[in-house]
C-alpha atoms as a PDB file:
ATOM      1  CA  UNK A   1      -7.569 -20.531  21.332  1.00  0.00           C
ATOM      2  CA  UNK A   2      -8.704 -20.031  17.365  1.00  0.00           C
ATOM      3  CA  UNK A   3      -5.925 -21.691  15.035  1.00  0.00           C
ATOM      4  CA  UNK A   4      -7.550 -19.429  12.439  1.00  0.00           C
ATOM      5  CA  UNK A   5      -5.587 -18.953   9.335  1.00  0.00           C
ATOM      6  CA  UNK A   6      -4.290 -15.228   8.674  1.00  0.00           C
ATOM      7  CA  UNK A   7      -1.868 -14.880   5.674  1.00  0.00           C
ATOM      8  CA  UNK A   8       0.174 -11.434   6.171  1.00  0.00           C
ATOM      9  CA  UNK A   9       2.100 -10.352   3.367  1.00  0.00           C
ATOM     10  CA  UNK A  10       5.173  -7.759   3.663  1.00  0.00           C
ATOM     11  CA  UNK A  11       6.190  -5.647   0.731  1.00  0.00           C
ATOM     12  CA  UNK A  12       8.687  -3.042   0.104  1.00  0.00           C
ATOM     13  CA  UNK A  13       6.587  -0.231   1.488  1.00  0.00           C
ATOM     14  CA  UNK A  14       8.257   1.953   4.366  1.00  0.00           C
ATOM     15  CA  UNK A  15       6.679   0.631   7.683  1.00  0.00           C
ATOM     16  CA  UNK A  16       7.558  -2.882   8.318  1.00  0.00           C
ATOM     17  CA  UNK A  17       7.040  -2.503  11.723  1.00  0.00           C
ATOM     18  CA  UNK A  18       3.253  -2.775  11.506  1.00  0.00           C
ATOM     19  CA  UNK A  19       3.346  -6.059   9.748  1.00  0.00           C
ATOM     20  CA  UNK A  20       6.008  -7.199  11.981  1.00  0.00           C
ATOM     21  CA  UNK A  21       3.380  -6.316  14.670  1.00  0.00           C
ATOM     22  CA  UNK A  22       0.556  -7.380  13.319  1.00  0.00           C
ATOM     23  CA  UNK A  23       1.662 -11.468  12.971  1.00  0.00           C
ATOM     24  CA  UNK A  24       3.016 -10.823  16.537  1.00  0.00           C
ATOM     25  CA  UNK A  25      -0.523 -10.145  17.413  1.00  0.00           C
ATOM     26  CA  UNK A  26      -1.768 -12.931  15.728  1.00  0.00           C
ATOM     27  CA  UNK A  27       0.312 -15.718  17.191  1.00  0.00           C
ATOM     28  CA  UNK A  28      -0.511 -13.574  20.951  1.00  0.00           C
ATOM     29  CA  UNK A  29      -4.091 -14.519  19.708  1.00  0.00           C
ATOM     30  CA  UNK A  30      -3.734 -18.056  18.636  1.00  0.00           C
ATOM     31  CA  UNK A  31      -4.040 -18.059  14.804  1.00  0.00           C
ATOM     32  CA  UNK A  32      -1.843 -19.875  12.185  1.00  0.00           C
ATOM     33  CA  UNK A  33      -0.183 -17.131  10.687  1.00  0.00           C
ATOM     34  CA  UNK A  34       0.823 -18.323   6.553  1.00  0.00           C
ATOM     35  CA  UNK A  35       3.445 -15.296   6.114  1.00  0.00           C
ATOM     36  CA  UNK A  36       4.609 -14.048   2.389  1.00  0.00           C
ATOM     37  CA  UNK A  37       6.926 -11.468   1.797  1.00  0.00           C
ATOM     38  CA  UNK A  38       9.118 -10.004  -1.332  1.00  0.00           C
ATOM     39  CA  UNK A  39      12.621  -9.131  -1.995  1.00  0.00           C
ATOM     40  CA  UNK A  40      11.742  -5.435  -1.806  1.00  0.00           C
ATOM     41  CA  UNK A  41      10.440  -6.005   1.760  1.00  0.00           C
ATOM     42  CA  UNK A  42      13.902  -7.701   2.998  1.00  0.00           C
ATOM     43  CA  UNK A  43      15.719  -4.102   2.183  1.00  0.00           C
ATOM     44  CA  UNK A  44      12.903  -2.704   4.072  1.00  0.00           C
ATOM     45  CA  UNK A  45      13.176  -4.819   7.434  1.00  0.00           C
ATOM     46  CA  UNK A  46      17.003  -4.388   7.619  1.00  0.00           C
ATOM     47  CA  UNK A  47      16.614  -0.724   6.984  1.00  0.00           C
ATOM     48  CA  UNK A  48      13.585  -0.056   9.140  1.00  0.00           C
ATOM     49  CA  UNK A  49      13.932  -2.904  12.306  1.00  0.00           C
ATOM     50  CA  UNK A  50      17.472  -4.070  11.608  1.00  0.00           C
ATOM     51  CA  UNK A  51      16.014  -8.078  10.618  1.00  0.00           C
ATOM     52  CA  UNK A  52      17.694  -9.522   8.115  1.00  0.00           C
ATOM     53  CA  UNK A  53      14.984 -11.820   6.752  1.00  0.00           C
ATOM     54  CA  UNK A  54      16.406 -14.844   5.195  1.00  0.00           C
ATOM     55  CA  UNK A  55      15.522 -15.627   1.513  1.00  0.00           C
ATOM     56  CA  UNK A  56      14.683 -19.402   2.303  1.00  0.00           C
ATOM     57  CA  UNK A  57      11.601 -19.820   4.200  1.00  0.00           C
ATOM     58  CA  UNK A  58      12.601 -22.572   6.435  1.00  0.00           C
ATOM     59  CA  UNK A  59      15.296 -19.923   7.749  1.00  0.00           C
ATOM     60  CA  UNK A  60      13.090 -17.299   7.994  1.00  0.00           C
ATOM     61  CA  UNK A  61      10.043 -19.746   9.598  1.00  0.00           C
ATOM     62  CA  UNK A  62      13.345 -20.326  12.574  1.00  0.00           C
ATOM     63  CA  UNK A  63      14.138 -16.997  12.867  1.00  0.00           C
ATOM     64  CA  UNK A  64      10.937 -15.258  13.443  1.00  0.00           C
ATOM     65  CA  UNK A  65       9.011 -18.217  15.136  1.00  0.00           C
ATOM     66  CA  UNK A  66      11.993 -17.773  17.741  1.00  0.00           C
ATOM     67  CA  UNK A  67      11.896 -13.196  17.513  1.00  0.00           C
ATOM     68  CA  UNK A  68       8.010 -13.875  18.009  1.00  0.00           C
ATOM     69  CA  UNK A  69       7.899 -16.729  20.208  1.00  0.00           C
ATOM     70  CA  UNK A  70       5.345 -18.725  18.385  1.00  0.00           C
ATOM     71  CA  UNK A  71       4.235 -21.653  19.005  1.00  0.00           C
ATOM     72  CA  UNK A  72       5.680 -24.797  16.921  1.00  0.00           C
ATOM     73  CA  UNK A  73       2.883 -24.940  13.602  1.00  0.00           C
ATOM     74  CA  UNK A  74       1.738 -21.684  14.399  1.00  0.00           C
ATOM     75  CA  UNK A  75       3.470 -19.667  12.104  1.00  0.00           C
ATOM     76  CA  UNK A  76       4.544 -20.841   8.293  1.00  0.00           C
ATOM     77  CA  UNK A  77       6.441 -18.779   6.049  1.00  0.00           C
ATOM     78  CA  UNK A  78       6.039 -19.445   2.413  1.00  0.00           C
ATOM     79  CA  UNK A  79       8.732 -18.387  -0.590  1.00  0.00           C
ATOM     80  CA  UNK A  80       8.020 -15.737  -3.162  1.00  0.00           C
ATOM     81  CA  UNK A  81       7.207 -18.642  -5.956  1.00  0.00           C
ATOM     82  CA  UNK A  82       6.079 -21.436  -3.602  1.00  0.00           C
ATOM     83  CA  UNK A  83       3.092 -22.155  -5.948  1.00  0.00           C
ATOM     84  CA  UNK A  84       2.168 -24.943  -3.673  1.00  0.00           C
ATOM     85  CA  UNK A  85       1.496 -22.983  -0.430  1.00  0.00           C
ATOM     86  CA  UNK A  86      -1.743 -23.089   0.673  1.00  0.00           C
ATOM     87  CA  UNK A  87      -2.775 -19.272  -0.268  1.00  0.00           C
ATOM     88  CA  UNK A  88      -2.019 -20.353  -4.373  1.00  0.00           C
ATOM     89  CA  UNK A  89      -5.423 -21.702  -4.295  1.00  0.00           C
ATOM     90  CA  UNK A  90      -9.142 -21.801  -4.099  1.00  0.00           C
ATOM     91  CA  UNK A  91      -9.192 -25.178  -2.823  1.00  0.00           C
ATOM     92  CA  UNK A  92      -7.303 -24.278   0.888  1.00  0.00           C
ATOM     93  CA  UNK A  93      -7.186 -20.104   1.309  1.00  0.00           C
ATOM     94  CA  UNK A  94      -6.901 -18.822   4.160  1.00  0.00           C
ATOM     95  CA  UNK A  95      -9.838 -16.898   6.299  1.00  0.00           C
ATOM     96  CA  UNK A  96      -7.979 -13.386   5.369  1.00  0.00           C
ATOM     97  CA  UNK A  97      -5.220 -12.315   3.848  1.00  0.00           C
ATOM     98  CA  UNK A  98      -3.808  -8.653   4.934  1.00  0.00           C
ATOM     99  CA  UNK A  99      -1.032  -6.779   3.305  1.00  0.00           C
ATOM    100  CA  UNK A 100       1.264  -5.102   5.484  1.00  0.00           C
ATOM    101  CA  UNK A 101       2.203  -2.770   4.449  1.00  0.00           C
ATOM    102  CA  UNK A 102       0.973  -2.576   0.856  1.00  0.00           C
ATOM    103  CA  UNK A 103       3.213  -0.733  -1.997  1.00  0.00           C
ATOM    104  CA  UNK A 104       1.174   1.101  -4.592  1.00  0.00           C
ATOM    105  CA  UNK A 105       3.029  -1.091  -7.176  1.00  0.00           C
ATOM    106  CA  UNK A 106       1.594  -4.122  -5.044  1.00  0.00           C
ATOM    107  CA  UNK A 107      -1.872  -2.530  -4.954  1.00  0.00           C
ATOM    108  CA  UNK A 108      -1.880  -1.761  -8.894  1.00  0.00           C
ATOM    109  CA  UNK A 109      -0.765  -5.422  -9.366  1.00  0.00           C
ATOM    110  CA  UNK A 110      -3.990  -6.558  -7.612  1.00  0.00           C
ATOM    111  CA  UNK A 111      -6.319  -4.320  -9.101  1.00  0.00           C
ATOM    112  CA  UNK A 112      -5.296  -5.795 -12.334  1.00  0.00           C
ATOM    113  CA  UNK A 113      -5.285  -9.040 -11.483  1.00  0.00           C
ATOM    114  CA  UNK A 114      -1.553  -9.646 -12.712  1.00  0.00           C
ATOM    115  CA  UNK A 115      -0.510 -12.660 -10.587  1.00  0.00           C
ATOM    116  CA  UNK A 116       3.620 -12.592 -10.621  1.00  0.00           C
ATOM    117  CA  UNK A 117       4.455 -13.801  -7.615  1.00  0.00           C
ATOM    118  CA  UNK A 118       2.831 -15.478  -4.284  1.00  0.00           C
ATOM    119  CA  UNK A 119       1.615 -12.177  -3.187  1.00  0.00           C
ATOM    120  CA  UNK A 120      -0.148 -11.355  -6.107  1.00  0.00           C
ATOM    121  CA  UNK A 121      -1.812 -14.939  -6.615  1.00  0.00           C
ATOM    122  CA  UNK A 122      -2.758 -15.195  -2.909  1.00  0.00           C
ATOM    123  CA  UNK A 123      -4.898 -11.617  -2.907  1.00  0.00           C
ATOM    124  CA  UNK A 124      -6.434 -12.568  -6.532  1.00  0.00           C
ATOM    125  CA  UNK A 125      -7.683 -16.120  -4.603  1.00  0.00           C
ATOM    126  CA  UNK A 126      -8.839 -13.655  -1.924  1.00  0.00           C
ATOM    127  CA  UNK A 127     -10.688 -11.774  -3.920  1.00  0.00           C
ATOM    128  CA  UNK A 128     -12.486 -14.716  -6.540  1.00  0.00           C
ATOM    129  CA  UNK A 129     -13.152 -16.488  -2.951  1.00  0.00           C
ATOM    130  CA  UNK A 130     -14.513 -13.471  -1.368  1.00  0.00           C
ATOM    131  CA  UNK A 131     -12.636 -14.117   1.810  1.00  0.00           C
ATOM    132  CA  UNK A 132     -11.228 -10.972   3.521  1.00  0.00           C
ATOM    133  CA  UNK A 133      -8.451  -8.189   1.655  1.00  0.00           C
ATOM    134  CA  UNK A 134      -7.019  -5.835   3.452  1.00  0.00           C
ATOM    135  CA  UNK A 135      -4.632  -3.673   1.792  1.00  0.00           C
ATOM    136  CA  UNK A 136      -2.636  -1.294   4.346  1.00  0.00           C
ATOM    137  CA  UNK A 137      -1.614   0.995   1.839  1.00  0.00           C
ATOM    138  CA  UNK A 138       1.632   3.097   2.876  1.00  0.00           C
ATOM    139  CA  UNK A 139       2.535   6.208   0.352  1.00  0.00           C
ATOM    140  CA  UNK A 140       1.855   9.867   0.470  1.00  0.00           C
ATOM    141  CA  UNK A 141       0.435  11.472  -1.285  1.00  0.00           C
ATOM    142  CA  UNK A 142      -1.608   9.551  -3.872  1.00  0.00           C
ATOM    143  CA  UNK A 143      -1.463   9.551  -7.041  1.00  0.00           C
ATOM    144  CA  UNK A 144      -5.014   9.314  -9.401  1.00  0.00           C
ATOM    145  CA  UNK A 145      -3.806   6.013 -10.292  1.00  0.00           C
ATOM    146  CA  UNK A 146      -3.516   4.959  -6.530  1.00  0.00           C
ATOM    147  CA  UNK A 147      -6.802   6.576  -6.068  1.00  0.00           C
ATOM    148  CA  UNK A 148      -8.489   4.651  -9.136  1.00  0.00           C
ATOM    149  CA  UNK A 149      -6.789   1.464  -7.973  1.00  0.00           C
ATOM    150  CA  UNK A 150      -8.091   1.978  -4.524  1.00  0.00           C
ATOM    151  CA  UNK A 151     -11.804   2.378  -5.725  1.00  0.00           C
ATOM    152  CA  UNK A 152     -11.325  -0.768  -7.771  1.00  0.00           C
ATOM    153  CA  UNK A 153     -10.494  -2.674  -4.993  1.00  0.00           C
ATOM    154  CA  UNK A 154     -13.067  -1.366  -2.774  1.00  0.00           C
ATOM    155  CA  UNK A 155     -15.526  -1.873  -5.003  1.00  0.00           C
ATOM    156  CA  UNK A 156     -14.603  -5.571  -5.927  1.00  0.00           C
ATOM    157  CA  UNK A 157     -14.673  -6.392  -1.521  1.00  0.00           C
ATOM    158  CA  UNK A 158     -11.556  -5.738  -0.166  1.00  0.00           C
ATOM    159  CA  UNK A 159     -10.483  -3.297   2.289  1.00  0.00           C
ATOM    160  CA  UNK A 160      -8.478  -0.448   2.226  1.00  0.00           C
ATOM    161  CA  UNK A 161      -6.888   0.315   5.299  1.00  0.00           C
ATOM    162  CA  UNK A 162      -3.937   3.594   5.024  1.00  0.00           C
ATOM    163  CA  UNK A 163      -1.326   3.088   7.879  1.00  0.00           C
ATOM    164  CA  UNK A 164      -2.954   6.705   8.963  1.00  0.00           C
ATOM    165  CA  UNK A 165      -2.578   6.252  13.001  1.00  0.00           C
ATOM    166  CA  UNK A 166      -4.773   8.339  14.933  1.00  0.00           C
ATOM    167  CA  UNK A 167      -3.759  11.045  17.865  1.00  0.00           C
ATOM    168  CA  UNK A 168      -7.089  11.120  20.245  1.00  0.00           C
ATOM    169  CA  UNK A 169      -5.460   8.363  22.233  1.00  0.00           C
ATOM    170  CA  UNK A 170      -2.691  10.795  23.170  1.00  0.00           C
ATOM    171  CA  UNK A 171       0.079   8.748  21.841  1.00  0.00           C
ATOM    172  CA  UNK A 172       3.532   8.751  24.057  1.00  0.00           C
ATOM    173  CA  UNK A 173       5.808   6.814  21.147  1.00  0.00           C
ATOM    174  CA  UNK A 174       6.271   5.562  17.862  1.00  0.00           C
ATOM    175  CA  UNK A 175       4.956   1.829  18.945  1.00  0.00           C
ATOM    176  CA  UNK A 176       1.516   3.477  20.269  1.00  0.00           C
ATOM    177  CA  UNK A 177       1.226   4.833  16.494  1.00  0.00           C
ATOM    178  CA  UNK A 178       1.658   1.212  15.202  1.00  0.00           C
ATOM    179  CA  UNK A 179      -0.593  -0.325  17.706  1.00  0.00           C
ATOM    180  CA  UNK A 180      -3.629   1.840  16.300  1.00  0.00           C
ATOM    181  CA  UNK A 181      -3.457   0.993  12.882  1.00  0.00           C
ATOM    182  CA  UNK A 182      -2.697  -2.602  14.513  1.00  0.00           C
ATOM    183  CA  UNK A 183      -5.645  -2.524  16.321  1.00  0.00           C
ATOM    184  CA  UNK A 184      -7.875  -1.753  13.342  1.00  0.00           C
ATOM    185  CA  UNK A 185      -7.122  -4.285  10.844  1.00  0.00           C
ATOM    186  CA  UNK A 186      -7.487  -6.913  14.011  1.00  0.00           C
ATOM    187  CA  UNK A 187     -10.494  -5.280  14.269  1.00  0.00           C
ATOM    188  CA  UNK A 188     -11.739  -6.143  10.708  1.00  0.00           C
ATOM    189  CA  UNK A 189     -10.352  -9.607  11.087  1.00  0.00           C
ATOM    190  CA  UNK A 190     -12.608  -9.744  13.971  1.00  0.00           C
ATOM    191  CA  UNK A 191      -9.500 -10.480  16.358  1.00  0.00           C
ATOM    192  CA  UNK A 192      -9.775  -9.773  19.871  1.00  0.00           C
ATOM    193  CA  UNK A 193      -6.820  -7.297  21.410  1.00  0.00           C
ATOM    194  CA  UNK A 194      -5.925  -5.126  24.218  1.00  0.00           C
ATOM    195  CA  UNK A 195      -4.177  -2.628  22.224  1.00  0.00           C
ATOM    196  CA  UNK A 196      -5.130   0.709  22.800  1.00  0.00           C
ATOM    197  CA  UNK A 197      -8.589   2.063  24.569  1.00  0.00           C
ATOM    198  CA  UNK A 198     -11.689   2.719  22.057  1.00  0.00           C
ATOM    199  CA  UNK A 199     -13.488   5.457  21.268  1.00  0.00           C
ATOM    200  CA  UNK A 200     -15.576   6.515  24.432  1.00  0.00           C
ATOM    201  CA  UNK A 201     -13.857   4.114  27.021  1.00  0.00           C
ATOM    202  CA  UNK A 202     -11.015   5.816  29.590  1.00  0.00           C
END
């Protein structure tokens, strides 16, 4: 299996359960998941999946490598200001960085390129290194600043992927919903899964 590395980042958005699924999916697969998340997005997880998500990494790295069952090396988590983690620079990014899910404060950050935190700096190397965005934005409705903020980043490579789930699947629970929009950004990362049928198949 690929020991590709994915960096995931959780923010304070409401759905934490899709990025909580999404690194599951990614140690499933076999890829080195580099995992960044903010203060905002430890309110979130207690709220929204009762996890308390420790503020020192190490913790956290014990926690969730034993909730996910990853593999020892598979999965690092990094701190908020860790300027030395691998996603601060050019010189070792990872393949893709997704952010999941994505607050509009987080996406106006990026489109300005204001680098505050680990976060920030990891999806402006993402961008100058062309390697893979993906910004699962989570609000409704959108604001013209969302909207303008969302064309800038389109326009500049990355990808902007709403946590809208579809229906045609015929959805029987709340964890079908988060597999779809799952299943798509593992699609654009070009990730193999089993998560739901595609379009046209049974």
């Amino acid at each position: 299996m690929s020991r590709r590395p994915i960096a995931v980042a959780l923010t304070g958005a409401s759905g934490i359960q899709y990025g909580l699924r999404l690194v599951e999916c990614l140690l499933e697969a076999g890829c080195e998941v580099q995992l960044l998340y903010s203060q905002a997005a430890q309110v979130v997880a207690a709220m929204e999946a009762d996890l308390e998500l420790p503020s020192r990494p190490e913790e956290a790295e014990r926690l969730l490598g034993e909730r996910l069952g990853a593999e020892p090396g598979r999965l690092r988590v990094f701190g908020r200001q860790q300027w030395t983690a691998p996603v601060a620079s050019g010189s070792n990014p990872p393949e893709a960085l997704v952010i999941c899910p994505c607050t509009t404060g987080t996406l106006a950050s990026v489109a300005q390129g204001i680098c505050e935190d680990l976060i920030d700096r990891a999806a402006d190397v993402a961008l100058k290194e062309r390697r893979r965005l993906i910004l699962v934005v989570r609000e409704t409705p959108f604001s013209a600043i969302h909207l303008e903020n969302m064309l800038k980043l389109s326009r500049a490579g990355a990808v902007i992927l709403p946590a809208n789930p579809g229906f045609y699947h015929r959805p029987q629970g709340v964890e079908a919903l988060v597999d779809f929009v799952v299943a798509r950004i593992l699609d654009h990362l070009e990730v193999a899964h089993h998560l739901m049928p595609r379009w046209g198949e049974g």
